[in-house]
C-alpha atoms as a PDB file:
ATOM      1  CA  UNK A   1       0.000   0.000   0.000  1.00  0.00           C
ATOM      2  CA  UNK A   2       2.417   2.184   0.614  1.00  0.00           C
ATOM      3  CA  UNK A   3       4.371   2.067  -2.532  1.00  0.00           C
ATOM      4  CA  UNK A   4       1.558   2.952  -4.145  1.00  0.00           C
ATOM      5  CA  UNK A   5       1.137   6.241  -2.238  1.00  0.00           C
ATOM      6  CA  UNK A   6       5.134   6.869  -2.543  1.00  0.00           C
ATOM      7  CA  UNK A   7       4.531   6.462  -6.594  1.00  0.00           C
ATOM      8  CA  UNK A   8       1.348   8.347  -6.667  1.00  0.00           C
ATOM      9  CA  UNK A   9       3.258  11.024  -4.997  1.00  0.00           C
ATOM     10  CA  UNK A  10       5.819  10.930  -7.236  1.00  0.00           C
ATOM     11  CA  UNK A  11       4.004  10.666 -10.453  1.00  0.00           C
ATOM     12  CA  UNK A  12       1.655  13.613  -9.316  1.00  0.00           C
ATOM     13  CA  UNK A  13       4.638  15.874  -8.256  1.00  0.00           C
ATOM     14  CA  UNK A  14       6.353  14.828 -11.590  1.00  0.00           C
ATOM     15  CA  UNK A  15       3.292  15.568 -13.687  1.00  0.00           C
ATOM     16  CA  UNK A  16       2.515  19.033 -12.038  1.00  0.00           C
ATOM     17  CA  UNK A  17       6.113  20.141 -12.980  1.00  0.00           C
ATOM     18  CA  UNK A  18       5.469  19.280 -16.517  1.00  0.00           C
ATOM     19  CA  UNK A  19       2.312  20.450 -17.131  1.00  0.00           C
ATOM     20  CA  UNK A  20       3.983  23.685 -15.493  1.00  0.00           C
ATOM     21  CA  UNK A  21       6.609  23.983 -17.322  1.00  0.00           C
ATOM     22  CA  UNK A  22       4.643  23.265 -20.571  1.00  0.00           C
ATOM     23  CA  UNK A  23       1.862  25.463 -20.268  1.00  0.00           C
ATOM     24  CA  UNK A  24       4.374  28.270 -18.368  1.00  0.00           C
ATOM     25  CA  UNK A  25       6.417  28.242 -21.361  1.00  0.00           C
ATOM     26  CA  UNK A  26       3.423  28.490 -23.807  1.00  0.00           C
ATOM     27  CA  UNK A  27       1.331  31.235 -21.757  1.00  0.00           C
ATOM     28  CA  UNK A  28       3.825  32.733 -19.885  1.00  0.00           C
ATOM     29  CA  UNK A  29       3.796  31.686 -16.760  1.00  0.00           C
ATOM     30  CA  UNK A  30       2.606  32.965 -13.354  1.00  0.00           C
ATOM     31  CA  UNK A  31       4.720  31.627 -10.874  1.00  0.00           C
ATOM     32  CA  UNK A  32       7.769  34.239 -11.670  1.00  0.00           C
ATOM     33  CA  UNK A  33       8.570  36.369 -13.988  1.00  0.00           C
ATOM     34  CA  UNK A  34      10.879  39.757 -14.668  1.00  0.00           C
ATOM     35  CA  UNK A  35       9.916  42.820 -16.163  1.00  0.00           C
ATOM     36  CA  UNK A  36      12.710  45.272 -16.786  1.00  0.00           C
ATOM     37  CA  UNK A  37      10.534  48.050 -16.755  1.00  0.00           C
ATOM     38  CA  UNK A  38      10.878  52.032 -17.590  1.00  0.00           C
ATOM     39  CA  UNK A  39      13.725  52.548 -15.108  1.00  0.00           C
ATOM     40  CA  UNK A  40      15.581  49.280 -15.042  1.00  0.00           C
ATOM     41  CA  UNK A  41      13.166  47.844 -12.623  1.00  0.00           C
ATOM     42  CA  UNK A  42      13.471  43.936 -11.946  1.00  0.00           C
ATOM     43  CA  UNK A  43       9.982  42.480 -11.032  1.00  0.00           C
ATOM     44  CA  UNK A  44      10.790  38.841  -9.542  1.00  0.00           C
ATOM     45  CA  UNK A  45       7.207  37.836  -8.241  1.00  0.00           C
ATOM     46  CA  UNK A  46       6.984  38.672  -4.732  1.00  0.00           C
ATOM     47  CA  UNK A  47       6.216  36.596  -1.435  1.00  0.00           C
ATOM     48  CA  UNK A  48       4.245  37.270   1.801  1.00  0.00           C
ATOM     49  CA  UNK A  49       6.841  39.656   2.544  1.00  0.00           C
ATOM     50  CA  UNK A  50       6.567  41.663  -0.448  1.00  0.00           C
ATOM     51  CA  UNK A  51       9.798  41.046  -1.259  1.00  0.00           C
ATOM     52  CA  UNK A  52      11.449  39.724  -4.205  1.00  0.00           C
ATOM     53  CA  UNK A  53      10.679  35.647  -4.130  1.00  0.00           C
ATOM     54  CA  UNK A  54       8.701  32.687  -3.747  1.00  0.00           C
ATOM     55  CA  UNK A  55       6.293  31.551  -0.164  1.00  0.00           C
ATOM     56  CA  UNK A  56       7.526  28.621   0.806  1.00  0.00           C
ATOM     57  CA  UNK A  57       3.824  27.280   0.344  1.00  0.00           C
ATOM     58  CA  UNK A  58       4.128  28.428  -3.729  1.00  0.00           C
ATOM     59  CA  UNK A  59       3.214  25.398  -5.747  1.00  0.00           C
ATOM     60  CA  UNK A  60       6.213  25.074  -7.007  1.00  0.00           C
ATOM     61  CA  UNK A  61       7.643  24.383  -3.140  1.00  0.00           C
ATOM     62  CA  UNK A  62       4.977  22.270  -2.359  1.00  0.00           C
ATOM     63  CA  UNK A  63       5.526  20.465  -5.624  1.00  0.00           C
ATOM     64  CA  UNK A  64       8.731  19.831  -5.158  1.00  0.00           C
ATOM     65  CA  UNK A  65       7.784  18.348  -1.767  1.00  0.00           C
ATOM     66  CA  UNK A  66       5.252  16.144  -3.209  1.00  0.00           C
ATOM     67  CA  UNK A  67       7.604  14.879  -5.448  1.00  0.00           C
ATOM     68  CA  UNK A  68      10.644  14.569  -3.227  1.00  0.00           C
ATOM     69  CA  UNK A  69       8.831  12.344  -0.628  1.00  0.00           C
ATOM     70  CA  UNK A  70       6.811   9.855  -3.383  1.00  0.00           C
ATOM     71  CA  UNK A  71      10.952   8.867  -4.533  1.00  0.00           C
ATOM     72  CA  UNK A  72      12.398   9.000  -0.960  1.00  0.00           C
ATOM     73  CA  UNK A  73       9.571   6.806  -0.015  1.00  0.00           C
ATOM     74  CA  UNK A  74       9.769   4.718  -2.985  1.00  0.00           C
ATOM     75  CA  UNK A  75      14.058   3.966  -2.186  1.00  0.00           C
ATOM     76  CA  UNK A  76      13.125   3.817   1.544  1.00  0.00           C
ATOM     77  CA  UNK A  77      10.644   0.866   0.688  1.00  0.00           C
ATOM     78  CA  UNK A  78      13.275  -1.086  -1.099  1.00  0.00           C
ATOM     79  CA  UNK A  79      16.434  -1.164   1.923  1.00  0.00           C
ATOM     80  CA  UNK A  80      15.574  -3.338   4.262  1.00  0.00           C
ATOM     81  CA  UNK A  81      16.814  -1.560   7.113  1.00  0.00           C
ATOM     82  CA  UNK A  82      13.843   1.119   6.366  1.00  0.00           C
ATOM     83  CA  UNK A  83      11.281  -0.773   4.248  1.00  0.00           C
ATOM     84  CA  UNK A  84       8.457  -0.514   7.878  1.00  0.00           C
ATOM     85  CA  UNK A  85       6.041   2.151   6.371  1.00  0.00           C
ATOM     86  CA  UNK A  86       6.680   3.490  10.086  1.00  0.00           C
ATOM     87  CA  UNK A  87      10.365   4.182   8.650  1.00  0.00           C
ATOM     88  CA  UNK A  88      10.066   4.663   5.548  1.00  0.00           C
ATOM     89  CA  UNK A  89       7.220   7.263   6.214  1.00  0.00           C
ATOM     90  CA  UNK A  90       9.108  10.092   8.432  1.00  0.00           C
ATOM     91  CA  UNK A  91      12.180   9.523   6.618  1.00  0.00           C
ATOM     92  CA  UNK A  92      10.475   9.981   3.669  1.00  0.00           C
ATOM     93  CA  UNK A  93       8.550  13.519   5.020  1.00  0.00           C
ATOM     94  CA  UNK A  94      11.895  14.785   6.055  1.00  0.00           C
ATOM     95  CA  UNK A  95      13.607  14.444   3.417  1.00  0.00           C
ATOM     96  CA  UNK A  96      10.924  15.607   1.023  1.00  0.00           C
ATOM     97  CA  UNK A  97      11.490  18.936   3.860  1.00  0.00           C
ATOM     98  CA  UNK A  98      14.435  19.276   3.323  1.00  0.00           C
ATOM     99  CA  UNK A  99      13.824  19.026  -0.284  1.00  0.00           C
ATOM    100  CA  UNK A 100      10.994  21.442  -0.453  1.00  0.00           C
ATOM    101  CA  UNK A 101      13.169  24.385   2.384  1.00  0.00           C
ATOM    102  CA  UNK A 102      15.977  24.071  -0.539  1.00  0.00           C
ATOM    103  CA  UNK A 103      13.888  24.837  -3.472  1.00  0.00           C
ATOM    104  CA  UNK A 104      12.439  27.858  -1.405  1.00  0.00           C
ATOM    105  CA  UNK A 105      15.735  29.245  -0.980  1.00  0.00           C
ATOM    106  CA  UNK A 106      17.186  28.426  -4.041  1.00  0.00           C
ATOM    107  CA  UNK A 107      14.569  30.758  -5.616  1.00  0.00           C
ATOM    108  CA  UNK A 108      14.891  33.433  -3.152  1.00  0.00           C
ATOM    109  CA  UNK A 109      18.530  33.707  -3.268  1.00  0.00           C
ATOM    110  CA  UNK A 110      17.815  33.812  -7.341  1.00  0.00           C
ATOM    111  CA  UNK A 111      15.019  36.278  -6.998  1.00  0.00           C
ATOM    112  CA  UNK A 112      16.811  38.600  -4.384  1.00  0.00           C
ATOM    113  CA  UNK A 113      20.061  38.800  -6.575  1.00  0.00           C
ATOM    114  CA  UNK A 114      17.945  39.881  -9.385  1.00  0.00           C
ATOM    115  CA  UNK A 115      16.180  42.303  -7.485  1.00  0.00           C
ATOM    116  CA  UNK A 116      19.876  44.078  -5.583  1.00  0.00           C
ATOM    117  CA  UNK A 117      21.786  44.115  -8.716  1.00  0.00           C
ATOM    118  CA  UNK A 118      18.648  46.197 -10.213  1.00  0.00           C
ATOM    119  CA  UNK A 119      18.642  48.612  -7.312  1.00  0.00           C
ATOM    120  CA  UNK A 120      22.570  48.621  -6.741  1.00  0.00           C
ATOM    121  CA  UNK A 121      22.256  50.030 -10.865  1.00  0.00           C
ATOM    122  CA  UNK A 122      19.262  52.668 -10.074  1.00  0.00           C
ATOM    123  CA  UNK A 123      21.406  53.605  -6.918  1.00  0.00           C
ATOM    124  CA  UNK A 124      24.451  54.702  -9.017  1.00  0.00           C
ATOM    125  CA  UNK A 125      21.929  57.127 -11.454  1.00  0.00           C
ATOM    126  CA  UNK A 126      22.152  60.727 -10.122  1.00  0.00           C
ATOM    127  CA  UNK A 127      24.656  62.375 -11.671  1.00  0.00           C
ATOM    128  CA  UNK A 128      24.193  60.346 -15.087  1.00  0.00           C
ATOM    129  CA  UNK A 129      23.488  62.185 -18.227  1.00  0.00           C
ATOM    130  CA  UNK A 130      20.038  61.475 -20.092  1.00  0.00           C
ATOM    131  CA  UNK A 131      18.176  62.709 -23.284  1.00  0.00           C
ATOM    132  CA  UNK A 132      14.907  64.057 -23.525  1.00  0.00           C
ATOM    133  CA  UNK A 133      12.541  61.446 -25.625  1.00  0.00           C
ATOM    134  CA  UNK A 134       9.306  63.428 -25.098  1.00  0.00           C
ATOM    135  CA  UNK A 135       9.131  66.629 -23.966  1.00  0.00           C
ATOM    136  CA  UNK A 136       8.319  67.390 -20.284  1.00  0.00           C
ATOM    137  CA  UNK A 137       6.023  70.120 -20.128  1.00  0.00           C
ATOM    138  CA  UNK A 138       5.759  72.814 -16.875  1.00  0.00           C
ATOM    139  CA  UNK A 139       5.087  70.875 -13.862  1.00  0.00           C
ATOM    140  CA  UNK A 140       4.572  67.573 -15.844  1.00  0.00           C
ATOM    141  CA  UNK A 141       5.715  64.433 -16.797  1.00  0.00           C
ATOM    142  CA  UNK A 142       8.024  63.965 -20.074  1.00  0.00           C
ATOM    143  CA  UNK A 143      10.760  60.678 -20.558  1.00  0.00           C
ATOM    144  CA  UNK A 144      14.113  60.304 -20.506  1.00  0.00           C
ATOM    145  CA  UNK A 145      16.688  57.504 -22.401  1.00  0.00           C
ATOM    146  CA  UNK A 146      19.538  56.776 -20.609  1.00  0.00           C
ATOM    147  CA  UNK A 147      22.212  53.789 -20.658  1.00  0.00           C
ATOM    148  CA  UNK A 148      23.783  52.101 -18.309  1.00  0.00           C
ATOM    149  CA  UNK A 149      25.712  48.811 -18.191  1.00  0.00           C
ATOM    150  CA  UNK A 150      25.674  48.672 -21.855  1.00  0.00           C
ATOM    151  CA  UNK A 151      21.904  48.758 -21.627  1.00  0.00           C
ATOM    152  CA  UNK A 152      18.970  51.937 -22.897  1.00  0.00           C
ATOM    153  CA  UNK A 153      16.316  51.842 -20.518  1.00  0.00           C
ATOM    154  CA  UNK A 154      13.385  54.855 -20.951  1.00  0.00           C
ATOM    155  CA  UNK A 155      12.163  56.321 -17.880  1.00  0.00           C
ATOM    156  CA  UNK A 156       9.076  59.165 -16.655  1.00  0.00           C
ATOM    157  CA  UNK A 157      10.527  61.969 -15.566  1.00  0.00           C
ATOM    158  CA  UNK A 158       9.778  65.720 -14.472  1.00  0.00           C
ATOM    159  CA  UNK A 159      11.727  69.055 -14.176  1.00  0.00           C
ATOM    160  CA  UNK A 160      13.385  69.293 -10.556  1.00  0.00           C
ATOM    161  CA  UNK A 161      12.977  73.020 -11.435  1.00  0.00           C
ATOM    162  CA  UNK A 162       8.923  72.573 -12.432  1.00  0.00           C
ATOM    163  CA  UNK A 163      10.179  74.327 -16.104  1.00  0.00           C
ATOM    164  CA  UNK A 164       9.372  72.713 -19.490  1.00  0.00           C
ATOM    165  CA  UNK A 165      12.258  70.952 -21.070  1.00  0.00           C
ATOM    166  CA  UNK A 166      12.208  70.012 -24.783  1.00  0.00           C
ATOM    167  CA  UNK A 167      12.651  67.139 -26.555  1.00  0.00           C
ATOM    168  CA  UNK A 168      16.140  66.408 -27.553  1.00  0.00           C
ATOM    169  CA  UNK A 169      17.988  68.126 -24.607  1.00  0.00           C
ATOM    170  CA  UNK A 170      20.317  66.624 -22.709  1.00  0.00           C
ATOM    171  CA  UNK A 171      19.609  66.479 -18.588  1.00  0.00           C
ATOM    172  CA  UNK A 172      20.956  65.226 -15.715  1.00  0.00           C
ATOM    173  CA  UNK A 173      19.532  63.180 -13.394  1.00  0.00           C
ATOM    174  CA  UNK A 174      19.465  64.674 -10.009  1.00  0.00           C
ATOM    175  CA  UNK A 175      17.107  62.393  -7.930  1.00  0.00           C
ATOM    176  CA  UNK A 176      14.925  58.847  -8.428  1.00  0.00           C
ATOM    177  CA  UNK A 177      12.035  58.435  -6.391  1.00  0.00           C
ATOM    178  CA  UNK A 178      10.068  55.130  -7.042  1.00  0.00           C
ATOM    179  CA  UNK A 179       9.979  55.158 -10.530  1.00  0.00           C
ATOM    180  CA  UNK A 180       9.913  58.911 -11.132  1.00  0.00           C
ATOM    181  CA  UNK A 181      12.996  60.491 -12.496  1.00  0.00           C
ATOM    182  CA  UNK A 182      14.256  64.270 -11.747  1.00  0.00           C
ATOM    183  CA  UNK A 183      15.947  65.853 -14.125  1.00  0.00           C
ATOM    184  CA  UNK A 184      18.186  69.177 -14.851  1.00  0.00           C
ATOM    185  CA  UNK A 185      19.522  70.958 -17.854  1.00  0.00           C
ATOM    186  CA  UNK A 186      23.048  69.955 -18.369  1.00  0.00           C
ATOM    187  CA  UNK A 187      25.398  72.856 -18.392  1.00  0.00           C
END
């Protein structure tokens, strides 16, 4: 009996991380994704923290569970010394933890260096030179092109001084706040 739930386990988990990874890659996917947005934003999916990363009850955790004790259970079954379902059952649980606590923080630790090396890059930005792309008009919003790491990202941004700035003219940017860019003349 208990093979059978170790290899309905496993087959489930197994099938879930196709069917995943099949229909992710045709529609998308929902689990994670990044969007380098208008000012070099990375957009990792966030958690219960709002941070950058995956709960460590995301499907794909609990998956990864699923399918880690179904073929810990199924090798437990087969060695004697741990074939007792009342062995092979904790054993297989733990391991299928330990599994599962890996996969969480192998995905935060991906998602989180994604997420600094995007604000270590906005960080270095005042002082940088820009162009005008559309005009920003008195006391409005306009965009800027800039480039950085080899990289032109587009970005909102208004007048630190309120005045209009034409298209064309190159600024520099004095302050980022969320996703709103200040800009000056360059002299």
């Amino acid at each position: 009996m208990e093979v059978f739930v170790y290899g309905f386990c496993l087959a489930v988990g197994l099938l879930f991380t196709l069917i995943s990874a099949f229909f992710g890659h045709i529609f998308g996917g929902a689990d994670a994704h990044m969007d380098v947005g208008a000012g070099g934003h990375v957009e990792a999916g966030l958690d219960t923290h709002g941070m950058p990363g995956i709960s460590f009850f995301s499907p794909t955790v609990l998956a990864s569970f699923v399918t880690a004790f179904g073929a810990f259970g199924l090798v437990f079954t087969h060695i004697k010394a741990t074939s007792s379902v009342w062995t092979s059952a904790p054993l297989a649980t733990a391991s299928g933890g330990i599994v599962a606590w890996l996969t969480f923080l192998f995905f935060n630790w991906m998602f989180n260096k994604m997420q600094s090396s995007s604000e270590c890059e906005v960080a270095t930005l005042p002082g940088q030179i820009a162009s005008i792309i559309t005009p920003i008009p008195p006391n409005g919003v306009g965009e800027i092109a800039y480039v950085q790491g080899g990289s032109r990202y587009t970005a909102p941004a208004r007048s630190e001084s309120g005045a209009p700035i034409n298209a064309g003219k190159s600024v520099r940017i004095s302050r980022v706040v969320g996703t709103q860019f200040y800009v000056e003349e360059a002299t």
